[in-house]
C-alpha atoms as a PDB file:
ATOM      1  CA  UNK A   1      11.927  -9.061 -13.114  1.00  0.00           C
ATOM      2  CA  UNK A   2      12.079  -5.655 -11.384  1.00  0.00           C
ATOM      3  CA  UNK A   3      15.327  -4.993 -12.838  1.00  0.00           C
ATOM      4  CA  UNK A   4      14.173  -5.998 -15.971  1.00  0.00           C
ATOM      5  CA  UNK A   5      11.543  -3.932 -15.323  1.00  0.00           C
ATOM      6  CA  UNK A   6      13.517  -0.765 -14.443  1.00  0.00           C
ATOM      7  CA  UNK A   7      16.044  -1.165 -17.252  1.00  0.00           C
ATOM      8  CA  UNK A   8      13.266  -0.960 -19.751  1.00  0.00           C
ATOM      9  CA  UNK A   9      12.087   2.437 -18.238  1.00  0.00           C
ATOM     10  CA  UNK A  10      15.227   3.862 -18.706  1.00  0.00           C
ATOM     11  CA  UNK A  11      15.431   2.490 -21.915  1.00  0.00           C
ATOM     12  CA  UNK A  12      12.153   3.775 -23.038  1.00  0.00           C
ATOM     13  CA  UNK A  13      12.785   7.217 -21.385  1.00  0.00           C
ATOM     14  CA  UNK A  14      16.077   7.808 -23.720  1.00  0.00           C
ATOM     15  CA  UNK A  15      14.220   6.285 -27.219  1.00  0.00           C
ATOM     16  CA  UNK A  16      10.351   6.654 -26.573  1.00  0.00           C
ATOM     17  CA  UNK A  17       9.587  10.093 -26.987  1.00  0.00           C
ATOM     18  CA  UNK A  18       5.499   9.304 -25.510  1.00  0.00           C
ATOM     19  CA  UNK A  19       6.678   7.490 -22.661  1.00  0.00           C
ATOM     20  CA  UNK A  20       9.215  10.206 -21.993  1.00  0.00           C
ATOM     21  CA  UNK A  21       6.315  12.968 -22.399  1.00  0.00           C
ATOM     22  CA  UNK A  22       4.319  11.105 -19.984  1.00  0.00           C
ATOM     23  CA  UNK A  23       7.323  10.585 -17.000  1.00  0.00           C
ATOM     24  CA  UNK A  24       8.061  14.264 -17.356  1.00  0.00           C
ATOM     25  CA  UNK A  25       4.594  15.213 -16.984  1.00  0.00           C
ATOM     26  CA  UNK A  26       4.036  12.608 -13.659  1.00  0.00           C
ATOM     27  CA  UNK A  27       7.130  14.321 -11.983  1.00  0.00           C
ATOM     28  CA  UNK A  28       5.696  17.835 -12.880  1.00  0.00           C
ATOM     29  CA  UNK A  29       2.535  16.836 -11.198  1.00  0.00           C
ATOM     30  CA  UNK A  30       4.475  14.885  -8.340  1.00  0.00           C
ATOM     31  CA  UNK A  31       6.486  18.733  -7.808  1.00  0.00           C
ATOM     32  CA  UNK A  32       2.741  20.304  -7.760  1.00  0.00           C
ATOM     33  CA  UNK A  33       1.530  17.889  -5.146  1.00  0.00           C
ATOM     34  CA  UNK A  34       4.577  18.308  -3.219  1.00  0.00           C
ATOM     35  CA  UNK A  35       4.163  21.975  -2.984  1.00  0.00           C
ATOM     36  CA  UNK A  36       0.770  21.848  -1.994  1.00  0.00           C
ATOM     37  CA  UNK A  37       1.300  19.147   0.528  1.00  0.00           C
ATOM     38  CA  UNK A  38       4.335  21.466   2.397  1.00  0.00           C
ATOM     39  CA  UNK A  39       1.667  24.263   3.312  1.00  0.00           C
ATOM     40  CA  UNK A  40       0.354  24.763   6.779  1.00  0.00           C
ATOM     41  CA  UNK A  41      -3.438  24.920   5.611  1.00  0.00           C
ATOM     42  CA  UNK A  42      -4.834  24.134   1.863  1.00  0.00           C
ATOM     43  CA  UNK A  43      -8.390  26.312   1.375  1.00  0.00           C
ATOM     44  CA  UNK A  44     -11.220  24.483  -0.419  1.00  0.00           C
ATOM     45  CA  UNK A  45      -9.813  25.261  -4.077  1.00  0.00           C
ATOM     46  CA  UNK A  46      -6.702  24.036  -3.065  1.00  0.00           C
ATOM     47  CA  UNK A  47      -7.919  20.999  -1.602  1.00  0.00           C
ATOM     48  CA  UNK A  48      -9.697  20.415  -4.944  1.00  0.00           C
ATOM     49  CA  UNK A  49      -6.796  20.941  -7.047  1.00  0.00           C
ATOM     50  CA  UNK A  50      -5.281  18.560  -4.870  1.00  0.00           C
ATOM     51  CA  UNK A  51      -7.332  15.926  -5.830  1.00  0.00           C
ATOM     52  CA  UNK A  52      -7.560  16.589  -8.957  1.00  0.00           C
ATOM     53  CA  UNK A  53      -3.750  16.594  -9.290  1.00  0.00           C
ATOM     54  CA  UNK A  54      -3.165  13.409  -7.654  1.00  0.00           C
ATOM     55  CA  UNK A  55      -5.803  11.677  -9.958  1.00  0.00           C
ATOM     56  CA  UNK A  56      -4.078  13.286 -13.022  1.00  0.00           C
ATOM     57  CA  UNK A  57      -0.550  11.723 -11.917  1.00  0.00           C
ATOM     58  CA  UNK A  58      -2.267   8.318 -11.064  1.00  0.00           C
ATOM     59  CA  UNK A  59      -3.756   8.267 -14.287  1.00  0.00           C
ATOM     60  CA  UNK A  60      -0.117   9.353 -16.434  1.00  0.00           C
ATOM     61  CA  UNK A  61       1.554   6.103 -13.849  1.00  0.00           C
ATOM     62  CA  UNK A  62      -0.971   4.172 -15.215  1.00  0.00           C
ATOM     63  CA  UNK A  63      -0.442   4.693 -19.148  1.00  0.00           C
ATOM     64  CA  UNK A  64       3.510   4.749 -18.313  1.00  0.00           C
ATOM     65  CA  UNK A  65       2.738   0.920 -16.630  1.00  0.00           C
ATOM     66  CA  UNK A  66       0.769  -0.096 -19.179  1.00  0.00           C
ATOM     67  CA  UNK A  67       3.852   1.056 -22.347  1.00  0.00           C
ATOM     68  CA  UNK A  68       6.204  -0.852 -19.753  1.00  0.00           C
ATOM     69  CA  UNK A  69       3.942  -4.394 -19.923  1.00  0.00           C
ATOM     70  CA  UNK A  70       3.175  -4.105 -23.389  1.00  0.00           C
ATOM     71  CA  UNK A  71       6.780  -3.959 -23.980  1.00  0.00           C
ATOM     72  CA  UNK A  72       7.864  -6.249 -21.675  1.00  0.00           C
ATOM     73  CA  UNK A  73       5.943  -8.825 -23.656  1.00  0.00           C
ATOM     74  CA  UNK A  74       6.655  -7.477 -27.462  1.00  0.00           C
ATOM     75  CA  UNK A  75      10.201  -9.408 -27.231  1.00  0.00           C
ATOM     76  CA  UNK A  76       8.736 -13.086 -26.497  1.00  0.00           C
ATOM     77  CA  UNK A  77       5.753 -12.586 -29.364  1.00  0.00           C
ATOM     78  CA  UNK A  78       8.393 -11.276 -32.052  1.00  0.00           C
ATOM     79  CA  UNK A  79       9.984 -14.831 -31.512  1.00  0.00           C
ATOM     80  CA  UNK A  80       6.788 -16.962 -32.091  1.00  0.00           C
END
């Protein structure tokens, strides 16, 4: 199932133009976070932003997940 899984990402990355929208918007976020997470000492706003960051990219993973199961089960109720 994982490769299943990971084949219809890709697939959906080269024909879905929301799911793609959404993946290139989680890696933007994921380069933010990374930046912030590679300095010595993050002040208050920083810290917030943070946060807020991290929530934002959970939140895109979670609409990406939820395309890839919804498609994942399209196939077997187009048969029925």
């Amino acid at each position: 199932m994982p490769t299943d899984f990971e084949e219809l990402k890709q697939r959906l990355l080269q024909s879905d133009a929301q799911f793609r929208q959404l993946a290139t918007q989680h890696h933007d976020l994921d380069e933010k976070i990374h930046n912030l997470a590679t300095r010595p000492y993050l002040s208050e706003p920083e810290q917030l932003e943070e946060v807020t960051l991290k929530k934002k990219k959970l939140h895109l993973k979670d609409q990406m997940e939820s395309i890839l199961r919804h498609r994942m089960v399209e196939p077997t109720h187009a048969r029925s």
